[in-house]
N, C-alpha and C. Protein backbone atom coordinates (compact mmCIF):
# COMPACT_ATOMS: atom_id res chain seq x y z
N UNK A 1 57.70 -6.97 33.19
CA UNK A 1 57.65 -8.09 32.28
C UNK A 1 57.50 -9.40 33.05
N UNK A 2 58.13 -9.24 34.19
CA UNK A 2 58.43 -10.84 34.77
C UNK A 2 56.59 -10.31 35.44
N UNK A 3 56.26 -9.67 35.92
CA UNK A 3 54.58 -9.94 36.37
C UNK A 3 53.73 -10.56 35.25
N UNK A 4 54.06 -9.85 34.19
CA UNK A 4 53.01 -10.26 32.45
C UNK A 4 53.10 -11.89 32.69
N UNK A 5 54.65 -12.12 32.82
CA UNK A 5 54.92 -13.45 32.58
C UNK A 5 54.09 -14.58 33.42
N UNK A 6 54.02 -14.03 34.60
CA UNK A 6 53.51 -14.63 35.78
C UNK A 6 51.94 -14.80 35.68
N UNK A 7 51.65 -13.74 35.57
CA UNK A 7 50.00 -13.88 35.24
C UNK A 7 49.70 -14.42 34.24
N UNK A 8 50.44 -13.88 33.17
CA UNK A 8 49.89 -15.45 31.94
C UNK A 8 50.01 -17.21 32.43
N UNK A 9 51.18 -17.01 33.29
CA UNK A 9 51.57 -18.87 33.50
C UNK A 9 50.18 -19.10 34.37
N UNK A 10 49.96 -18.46 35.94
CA UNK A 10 48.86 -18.57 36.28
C UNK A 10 47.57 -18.39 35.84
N UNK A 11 47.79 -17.59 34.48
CA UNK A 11 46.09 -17.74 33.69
C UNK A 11 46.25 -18.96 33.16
N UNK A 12 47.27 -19.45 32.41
CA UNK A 12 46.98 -20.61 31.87
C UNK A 12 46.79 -21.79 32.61
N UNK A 13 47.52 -21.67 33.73
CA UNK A 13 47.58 -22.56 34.86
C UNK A 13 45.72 -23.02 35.26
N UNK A 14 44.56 -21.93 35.76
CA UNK A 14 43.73 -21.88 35.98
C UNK A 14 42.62 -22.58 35.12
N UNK A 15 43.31 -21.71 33.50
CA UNK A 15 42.44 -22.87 33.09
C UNK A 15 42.55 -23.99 32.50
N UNK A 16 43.38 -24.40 32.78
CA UNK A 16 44.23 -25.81 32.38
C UNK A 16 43.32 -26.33 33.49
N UNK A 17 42.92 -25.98 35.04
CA UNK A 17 42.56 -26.92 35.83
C UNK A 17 41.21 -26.20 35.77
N UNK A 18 40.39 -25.42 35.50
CA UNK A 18 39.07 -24.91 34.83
C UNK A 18 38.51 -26.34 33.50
N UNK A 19 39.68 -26.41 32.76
CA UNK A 19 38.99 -27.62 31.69
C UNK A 19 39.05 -28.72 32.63
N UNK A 20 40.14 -29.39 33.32
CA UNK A 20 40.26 -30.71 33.83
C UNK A 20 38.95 -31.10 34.64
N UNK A 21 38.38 -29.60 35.20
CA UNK A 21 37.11 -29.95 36.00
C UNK A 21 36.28 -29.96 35.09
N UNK A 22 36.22 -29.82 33.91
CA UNK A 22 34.91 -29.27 33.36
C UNK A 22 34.97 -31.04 32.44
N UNK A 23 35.79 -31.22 32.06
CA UNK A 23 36.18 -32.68 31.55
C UNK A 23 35.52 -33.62 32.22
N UNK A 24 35.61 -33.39 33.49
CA UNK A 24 35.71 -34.58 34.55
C UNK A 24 34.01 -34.70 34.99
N UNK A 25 33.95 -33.48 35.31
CA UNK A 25 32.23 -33.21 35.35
C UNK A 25 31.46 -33.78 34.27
N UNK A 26 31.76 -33.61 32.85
CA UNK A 26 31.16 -34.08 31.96
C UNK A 26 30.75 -35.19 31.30
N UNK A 27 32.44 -35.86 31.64
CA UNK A 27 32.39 -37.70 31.42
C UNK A 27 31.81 -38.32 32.48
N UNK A 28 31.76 -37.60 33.79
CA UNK A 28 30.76 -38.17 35.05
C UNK A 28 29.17 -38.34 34.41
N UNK A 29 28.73 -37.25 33.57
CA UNK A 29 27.26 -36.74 33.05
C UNK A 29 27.08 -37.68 31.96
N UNK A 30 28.32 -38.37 31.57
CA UNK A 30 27.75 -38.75 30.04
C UNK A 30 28.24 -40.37 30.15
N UNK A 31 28.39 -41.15 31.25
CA UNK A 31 28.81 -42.49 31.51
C UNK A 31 27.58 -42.92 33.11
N UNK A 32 27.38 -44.16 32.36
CA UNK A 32 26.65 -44.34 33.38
C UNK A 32 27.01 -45.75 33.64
N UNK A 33 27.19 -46.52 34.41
CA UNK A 33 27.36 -48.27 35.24
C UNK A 33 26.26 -48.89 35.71
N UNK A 34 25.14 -49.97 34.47
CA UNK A 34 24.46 -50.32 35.15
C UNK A 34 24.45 -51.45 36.28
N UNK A 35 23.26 -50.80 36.75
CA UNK A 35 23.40 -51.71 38.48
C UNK A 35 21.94 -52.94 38.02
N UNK A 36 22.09 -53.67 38.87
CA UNK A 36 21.20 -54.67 39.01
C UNK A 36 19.74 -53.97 39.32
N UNK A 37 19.01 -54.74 38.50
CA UNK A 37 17.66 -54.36 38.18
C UNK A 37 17.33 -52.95 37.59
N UNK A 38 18.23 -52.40 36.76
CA UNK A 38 18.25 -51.22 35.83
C UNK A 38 17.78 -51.80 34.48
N UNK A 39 16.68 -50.81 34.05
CA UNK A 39 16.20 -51.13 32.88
C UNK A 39 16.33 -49.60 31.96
N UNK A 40 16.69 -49.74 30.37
CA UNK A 40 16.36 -48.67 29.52
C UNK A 40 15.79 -47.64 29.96
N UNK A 41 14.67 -48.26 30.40
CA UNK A 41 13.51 -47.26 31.04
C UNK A 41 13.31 -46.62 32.34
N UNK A 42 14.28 -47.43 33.23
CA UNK A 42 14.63 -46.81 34.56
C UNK A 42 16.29 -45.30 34.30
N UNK A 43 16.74 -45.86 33.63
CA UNK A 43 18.06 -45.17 33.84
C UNK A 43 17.86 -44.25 32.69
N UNK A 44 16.47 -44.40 31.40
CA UNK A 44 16.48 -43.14 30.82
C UNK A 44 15.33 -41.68 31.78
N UNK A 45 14.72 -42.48 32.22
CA UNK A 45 13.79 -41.49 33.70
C UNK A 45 14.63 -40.84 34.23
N UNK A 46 16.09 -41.24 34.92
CA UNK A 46 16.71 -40.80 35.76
C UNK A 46 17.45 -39.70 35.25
N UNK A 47 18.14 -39.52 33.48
CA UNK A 47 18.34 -38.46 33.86
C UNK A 47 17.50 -37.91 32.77
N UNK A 48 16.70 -37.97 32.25
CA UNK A 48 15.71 -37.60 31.25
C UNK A 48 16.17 -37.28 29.73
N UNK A 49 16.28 -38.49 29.18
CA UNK A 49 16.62 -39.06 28.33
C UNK A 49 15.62 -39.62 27.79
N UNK A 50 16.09 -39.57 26.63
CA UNK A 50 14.37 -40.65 25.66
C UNK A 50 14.89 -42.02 26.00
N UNK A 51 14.08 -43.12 25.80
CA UNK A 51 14.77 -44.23 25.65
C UNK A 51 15.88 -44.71 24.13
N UNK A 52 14.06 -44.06 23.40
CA UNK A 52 14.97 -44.34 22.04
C UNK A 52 16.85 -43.92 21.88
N UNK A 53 16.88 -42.46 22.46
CA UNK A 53 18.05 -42.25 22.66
C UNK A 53 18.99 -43.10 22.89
N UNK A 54 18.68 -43.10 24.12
CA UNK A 54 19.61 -44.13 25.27
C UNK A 54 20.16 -45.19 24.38
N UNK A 55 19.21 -46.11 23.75
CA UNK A 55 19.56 -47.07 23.09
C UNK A 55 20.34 -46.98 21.88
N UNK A 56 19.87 -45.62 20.87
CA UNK A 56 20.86 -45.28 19.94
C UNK A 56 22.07 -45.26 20.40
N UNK A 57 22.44 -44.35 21.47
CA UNK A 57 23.74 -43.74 21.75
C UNK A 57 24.79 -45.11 22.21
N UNK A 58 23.90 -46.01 22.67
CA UNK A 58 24.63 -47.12 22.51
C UNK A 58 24.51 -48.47 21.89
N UNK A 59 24.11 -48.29 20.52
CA UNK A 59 24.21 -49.40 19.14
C UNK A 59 23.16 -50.58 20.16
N UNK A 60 22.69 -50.22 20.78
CA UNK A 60 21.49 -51.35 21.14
C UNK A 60 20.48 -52.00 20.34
N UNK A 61 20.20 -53.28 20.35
CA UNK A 61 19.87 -54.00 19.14
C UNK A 61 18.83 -54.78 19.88
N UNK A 62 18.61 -54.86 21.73
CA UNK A 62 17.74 -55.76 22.37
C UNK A 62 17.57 -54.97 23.37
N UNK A 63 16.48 -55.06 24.19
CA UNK A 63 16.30 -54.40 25.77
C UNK A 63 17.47 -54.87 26.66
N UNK A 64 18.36 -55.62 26.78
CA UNK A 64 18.91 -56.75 27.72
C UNK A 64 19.94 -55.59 28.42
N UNK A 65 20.25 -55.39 29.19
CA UNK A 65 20.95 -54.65 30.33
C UNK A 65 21.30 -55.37 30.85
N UNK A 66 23.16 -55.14 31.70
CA UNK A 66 23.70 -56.22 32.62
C UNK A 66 24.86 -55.37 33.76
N UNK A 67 24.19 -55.79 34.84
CA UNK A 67 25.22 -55.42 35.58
C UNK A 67 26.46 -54.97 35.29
N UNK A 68 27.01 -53.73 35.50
CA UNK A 68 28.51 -53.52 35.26
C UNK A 68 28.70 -52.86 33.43
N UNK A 69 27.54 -53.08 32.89
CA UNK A 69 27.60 -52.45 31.76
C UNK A 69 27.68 -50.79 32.30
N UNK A 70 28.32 -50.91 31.23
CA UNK A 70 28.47 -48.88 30.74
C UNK A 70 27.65 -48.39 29.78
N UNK A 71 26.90 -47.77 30.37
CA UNK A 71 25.88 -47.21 29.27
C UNK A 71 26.52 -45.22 29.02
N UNK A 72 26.66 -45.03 27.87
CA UNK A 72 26.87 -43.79 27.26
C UNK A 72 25.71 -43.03 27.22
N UNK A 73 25.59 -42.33 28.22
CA UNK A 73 24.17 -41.40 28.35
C UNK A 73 24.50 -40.13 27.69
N UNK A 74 23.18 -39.93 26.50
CA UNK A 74 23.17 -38.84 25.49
C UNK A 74 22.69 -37.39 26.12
N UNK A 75 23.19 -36.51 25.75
CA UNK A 75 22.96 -34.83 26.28
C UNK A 75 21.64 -34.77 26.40
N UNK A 76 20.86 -34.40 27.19
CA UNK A 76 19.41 -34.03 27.29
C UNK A 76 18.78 -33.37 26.27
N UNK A 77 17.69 -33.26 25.85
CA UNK A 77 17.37 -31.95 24.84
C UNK A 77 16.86 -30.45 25.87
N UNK A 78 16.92 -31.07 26.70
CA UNK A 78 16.28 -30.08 27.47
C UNK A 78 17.61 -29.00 28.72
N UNK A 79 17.31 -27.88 28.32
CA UNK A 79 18.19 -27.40 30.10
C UNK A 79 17.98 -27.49 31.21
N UNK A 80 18.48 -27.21 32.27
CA UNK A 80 17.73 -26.87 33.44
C UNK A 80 16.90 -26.57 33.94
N UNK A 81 17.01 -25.11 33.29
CA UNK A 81 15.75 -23.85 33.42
C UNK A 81 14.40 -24.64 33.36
N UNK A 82 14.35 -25.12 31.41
CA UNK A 82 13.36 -24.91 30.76
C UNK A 82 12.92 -26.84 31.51
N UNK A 83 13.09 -27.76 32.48
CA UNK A 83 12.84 -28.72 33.00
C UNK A 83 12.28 -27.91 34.04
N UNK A 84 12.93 -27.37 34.57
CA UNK A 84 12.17 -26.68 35.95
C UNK A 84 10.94 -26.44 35.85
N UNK A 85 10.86 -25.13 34.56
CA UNK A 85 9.84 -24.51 33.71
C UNK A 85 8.64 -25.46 33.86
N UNK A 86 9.11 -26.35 33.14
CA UNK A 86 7.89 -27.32 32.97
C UNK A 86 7.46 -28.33 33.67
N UNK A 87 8.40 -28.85 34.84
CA UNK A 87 8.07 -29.19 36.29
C UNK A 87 6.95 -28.62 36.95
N UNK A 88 7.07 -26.87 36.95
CA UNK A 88 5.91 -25.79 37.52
C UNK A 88 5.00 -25.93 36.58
N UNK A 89 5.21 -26.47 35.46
CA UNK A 89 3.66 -26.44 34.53
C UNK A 89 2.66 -27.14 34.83
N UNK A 90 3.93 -28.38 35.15
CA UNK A 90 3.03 -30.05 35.15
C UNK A 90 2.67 -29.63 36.95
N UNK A 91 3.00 -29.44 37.82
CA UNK A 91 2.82 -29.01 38.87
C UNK A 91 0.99 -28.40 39.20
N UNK A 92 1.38 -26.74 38.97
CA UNK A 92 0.18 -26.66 38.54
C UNK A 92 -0.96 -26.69 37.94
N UNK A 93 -1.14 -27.82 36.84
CA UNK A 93 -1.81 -28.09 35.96
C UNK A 93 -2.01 -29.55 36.48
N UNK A 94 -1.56 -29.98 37.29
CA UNK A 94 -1.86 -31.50 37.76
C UNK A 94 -2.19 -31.66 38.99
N UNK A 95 -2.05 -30.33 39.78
CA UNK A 95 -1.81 -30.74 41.41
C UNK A 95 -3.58 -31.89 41.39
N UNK A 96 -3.17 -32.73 42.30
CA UNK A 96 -4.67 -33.46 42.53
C UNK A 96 -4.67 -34.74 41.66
N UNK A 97 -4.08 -34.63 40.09
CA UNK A 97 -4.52 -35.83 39.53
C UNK A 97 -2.92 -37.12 39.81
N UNK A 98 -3.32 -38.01 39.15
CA UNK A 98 -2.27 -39.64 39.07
C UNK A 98 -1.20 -38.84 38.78
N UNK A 99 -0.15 -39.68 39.42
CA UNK A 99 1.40 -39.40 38.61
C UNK A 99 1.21 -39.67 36.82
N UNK A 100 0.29 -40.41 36.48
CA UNK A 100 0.34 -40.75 35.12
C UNK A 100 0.13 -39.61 34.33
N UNK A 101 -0.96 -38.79 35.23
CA UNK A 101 -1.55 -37.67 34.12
C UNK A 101 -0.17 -36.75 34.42
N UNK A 102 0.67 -36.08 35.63
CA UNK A 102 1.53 -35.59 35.81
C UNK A 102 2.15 -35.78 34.19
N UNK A 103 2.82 -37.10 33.93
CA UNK A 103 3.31 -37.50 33.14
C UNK A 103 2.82 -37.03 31.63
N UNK A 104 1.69 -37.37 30.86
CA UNK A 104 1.34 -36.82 30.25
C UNK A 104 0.99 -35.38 29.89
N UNK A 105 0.72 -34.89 30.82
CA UNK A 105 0.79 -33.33 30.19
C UNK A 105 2.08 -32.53 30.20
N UNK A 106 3.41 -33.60 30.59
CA UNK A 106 5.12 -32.81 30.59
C UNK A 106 4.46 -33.27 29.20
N UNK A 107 4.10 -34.89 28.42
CA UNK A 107 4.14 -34.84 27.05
C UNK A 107 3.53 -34.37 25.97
N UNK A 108 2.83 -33.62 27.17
CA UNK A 108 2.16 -32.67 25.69
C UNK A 108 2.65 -31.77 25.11
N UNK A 109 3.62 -30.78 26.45
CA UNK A 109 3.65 -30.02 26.15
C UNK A 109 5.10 -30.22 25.32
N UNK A 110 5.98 -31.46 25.27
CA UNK A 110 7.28 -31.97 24.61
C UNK A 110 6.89 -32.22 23.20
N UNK A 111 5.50 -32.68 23.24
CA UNK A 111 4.90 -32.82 21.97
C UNK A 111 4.66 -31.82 21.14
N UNK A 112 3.90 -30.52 21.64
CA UNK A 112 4.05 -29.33 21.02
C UNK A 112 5.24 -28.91 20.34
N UNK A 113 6.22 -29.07 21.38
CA UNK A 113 7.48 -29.04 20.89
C UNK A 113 8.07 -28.95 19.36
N UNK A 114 7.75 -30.42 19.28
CA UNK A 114 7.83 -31.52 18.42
C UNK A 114 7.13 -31.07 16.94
N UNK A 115 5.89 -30.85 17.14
CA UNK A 115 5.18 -30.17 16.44
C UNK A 115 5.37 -29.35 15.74
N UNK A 116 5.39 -28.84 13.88
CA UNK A 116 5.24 -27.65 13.10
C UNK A 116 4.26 -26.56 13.77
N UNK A 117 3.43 -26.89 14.50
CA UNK A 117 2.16 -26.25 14.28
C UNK A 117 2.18 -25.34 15.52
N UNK A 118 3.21 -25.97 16.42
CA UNK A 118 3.48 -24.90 17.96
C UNK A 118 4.84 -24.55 18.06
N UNK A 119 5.44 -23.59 18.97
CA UNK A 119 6.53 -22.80 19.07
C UNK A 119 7.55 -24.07 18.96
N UNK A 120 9.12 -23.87 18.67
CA UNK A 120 9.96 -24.72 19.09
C UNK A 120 10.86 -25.29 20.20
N UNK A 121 10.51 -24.21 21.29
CA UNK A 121 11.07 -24.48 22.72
C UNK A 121 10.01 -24.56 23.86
N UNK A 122 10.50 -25.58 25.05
CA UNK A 122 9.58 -25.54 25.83
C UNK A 122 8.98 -24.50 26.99
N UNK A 123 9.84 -23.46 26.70
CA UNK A 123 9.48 -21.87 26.95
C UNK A 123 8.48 -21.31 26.37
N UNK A 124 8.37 -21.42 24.94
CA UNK A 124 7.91 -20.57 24.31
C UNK A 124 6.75 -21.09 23.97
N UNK A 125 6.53 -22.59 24.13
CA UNK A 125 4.92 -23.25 24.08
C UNK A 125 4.13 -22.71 25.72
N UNK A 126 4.87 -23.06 26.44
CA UNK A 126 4.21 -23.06 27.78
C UNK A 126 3.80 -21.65 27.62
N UNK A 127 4.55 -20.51 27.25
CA UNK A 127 4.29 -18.87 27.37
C UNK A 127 3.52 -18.50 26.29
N UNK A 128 3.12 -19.17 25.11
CA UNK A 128 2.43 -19.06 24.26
C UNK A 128 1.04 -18.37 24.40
N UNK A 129 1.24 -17.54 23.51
CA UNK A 129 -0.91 -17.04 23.46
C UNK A 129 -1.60 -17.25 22.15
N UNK A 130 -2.52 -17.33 22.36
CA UNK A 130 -3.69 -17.74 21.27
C UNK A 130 -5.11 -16.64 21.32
N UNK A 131 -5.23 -15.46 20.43
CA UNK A 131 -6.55 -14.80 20.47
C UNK A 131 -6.62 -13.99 21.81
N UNK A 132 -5.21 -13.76 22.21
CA UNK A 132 -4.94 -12.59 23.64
C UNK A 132 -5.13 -13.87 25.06
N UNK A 133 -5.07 -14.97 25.46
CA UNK A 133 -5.09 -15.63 25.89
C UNK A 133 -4.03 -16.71 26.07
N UNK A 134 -3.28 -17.10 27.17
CA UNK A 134 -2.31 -18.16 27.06
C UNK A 134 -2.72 -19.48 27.11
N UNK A 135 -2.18 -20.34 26.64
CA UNK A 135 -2.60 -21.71 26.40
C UNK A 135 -2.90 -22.51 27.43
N UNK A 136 -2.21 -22.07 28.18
CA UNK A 136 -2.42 -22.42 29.76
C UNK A 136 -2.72 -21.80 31.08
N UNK A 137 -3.99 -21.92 31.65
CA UNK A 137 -4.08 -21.21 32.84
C UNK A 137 -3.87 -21.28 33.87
N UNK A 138 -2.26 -21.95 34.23
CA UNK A 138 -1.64 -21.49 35.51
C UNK A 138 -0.62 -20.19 34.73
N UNK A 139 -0.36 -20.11 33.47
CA UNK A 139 0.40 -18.98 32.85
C UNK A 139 -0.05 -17.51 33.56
N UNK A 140 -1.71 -17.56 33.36
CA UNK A 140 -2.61 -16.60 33.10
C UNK A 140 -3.10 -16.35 34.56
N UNK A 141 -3.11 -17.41 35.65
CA UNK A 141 -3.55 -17.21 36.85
C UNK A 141 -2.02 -16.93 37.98
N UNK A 142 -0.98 -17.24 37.04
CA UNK A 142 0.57 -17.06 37.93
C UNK A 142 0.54 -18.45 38.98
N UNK A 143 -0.28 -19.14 38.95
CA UNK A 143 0.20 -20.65 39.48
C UNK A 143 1.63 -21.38 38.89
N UNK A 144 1.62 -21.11 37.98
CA UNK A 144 3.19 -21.56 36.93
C UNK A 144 4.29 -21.18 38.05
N UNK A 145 4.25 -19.78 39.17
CA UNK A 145 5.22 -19.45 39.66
C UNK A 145 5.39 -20.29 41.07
N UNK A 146 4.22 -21.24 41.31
CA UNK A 146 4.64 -21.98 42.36
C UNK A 146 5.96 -23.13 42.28
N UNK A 147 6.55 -23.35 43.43
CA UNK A 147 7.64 -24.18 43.66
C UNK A 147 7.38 -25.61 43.13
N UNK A 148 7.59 -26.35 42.18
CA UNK A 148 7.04 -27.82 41.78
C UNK A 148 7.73 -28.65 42.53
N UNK A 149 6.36 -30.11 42.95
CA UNK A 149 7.05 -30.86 44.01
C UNK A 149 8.09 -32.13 42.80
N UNK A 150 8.38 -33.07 44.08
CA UNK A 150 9.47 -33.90 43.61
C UNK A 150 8.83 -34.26 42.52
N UNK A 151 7.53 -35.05 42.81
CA UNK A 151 6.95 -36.19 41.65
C UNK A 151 6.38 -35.46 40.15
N UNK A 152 6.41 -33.79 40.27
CA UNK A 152 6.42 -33.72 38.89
C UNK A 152 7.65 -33.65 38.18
N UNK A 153 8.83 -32.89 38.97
CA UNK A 153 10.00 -33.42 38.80
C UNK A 153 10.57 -34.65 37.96
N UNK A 154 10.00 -35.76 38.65
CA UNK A 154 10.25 -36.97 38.37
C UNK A 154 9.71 -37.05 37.01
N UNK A 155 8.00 -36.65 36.79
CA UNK A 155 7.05 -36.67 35.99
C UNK A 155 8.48 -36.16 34.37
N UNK A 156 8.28 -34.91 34.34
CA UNK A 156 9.04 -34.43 33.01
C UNK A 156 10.44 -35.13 32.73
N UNK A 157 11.16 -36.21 33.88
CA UNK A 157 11.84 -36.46 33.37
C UNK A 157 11.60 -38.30 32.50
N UNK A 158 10.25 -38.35 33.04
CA UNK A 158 10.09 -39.47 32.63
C UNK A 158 9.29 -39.57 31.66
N UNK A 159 8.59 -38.31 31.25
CA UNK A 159 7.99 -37.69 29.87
C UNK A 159 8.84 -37.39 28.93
N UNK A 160 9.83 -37.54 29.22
CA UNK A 160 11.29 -37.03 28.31
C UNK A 160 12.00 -38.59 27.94
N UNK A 161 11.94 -39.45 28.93
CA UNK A 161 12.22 -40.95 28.04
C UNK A 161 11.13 -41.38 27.60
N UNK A 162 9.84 -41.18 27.73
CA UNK A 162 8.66 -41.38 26.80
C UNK A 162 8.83 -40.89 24.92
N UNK A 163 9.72 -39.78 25.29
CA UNK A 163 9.62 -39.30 24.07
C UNK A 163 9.88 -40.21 22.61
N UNK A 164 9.03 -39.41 21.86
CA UNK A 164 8.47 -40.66 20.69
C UNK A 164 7.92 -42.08 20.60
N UNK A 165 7.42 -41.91 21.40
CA UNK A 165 6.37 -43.52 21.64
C UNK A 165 5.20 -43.53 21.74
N UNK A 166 4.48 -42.27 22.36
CA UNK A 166 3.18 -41.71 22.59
C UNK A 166 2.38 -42.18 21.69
N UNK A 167 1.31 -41.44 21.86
CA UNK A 167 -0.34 -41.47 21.24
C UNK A 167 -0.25 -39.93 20.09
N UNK A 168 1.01 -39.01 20.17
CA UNK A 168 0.80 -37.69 19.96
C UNK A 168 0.08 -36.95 20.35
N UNK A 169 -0.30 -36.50 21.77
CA UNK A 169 -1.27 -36.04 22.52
C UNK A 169 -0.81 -34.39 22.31
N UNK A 170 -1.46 -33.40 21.70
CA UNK A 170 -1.13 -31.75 21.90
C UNK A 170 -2.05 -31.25 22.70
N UNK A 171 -3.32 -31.78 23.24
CA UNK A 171 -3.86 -31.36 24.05
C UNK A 171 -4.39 -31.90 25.27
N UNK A 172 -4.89 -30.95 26.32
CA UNK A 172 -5.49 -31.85 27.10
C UNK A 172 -6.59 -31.01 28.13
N UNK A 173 -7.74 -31.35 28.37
CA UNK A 173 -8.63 -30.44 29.28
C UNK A 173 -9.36 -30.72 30.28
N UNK A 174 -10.10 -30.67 30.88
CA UNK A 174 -11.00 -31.18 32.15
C UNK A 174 -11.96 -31.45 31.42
N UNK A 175 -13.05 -32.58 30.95
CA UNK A 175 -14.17 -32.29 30.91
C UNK A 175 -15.73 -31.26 31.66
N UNK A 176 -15.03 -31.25 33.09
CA UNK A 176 -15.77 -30.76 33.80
C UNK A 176 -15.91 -29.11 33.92
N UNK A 177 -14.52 -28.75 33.16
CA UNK A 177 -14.66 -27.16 33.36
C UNK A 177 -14.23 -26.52 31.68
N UNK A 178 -14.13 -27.50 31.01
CA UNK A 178 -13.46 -26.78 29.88
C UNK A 178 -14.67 -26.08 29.22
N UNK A 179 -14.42 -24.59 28.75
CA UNK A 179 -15.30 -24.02 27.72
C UNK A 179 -15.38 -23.91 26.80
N UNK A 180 -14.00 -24.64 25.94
CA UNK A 180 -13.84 -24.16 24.15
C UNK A 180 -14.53 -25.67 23.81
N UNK A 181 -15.64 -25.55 22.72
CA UNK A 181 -16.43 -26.32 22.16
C UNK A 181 -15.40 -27.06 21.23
N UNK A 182 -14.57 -26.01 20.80
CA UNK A 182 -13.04 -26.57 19.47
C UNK A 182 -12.94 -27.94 20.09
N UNK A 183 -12.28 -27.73 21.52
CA UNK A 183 -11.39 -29.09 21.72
C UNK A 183 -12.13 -30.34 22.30
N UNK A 184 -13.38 -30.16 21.84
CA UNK A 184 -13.96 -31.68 21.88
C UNK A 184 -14.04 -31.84 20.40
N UNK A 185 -14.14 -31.19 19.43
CA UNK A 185 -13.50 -32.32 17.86
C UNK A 185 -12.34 -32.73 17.63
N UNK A 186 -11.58 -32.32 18.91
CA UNK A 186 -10.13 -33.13 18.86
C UNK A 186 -10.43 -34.51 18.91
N UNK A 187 -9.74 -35.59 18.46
CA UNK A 187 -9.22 -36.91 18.84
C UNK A 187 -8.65 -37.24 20.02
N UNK A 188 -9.92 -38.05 21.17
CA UNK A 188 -8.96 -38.26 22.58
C UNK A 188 -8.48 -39.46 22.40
N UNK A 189 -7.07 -39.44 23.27
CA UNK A 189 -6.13 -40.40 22.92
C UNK A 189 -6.19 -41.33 24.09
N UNK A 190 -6.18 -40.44 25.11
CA UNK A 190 -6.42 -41.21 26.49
C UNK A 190 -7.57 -40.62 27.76
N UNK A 191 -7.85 -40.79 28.71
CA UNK A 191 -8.40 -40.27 29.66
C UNK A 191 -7.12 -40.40 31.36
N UNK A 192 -6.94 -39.62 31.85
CA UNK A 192 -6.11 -40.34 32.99
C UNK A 192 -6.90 -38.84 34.65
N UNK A 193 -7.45 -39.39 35.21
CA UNK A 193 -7.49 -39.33 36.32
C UNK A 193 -8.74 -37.95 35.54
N UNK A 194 -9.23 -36.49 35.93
CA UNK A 194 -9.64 -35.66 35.46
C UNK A 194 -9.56 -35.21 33.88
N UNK A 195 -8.46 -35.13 33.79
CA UNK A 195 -7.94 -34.60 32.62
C UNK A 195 -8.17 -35.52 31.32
N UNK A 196 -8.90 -35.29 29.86
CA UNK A 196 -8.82 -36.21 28.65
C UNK A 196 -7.81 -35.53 28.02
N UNK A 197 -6.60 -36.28 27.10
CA UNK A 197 -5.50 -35.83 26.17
C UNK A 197 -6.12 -36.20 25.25
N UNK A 198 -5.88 -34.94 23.93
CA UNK A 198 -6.29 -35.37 22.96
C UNK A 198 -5.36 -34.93 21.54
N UNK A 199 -5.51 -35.27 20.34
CA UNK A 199 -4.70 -34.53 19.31
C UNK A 199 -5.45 -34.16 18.05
């Protein structure tokens, strides 16, 4: 009996200091102190956050940021994984063009997202097929499985404070190599480096 006793005090013991870390970790994740020359738009990039967010989560009414403010940073929509995921998307699907286009095609594929008309996770758009074919051909060529560098990294998290401000871009192709006749009656929204986005 006196062991039962013991191992319960030390189970509870464990996770009594199991929550205190998990507490502590979390209010670290969800408080932020701005520093000089931090903008909405810098500190929602950083941890990939919309802006709009950012600003909801804290009753913001003007752009104005100030030193020493505490900004309440909102849960990501996104996990780990599925950022990584799409790090290797924007990766191989961009190697060569602007950080801008990097940028835009994390929002396309956030846009799909977004979208009735495509899957609801950013797993399940990127892995998506259409007519025995995936939507994307680093899916289909296994480029998706290369290591993504920093700046697309950077790219999806700064496609993620873009979110809801866009052009609504769901697509995007090379002019120079694309073969489906379809996606030139799309609407292009932008052009950036190779690649035209369109919706």
């Amino acid at each position: 009996m006196k062991k039962l006793k013991k191992l319960v005090i030390a189970t509870g013991f464990m996770l009594t200091m199991s929550v205190g870390v998990l507490t502590t970790q979390s209010e670290a994740a969800t408080n932020y102190t701005v520093k000089s020359g931090d903008t909405y738009w810098k500190v929602a990039s950083r941890f990939g956050v919309s802006v709009v967010g950012l600003k909801k989560a804290n009753n913001a009414t003007s752009n104005m940021l100030f030193a020493g403010q505490n900004l309440v940073i909102p849960n990501t929509t996104l996990s780990l994984a599925d950022k990584e995921l799409l790090a290797k998307l924007v990766h191989a699907e961009a190697k060569g063009e602007p950080y801008a286009g990097k940028v835009a095609v994390a929002t396309v594929v956030l846009n799909r997202v977004a979208s009735p008309d495509f899957p609801n996770t950013v797993r399940e758009v990127i892995y998506q097929k259409a007519g025995g074919h995936y939507a994307f051909t680093p899916v289909q060529n296994g480029a998706i499985n290369e290591a993504p560098d920093a700046a697309s990294r950077a790219a999806v998290n700064e496609a993620l404070a873009y979110r809801g401000q866009g052009n609504g871009s769901l697509f995007f192709y090379n002019p120079k190599t694309a073969v489906s006749k379809w996606v030139y009656s799309r609407e292009v929204t932008v052009t950036i480096g190779n690649h035209r986005f369109a919706k």
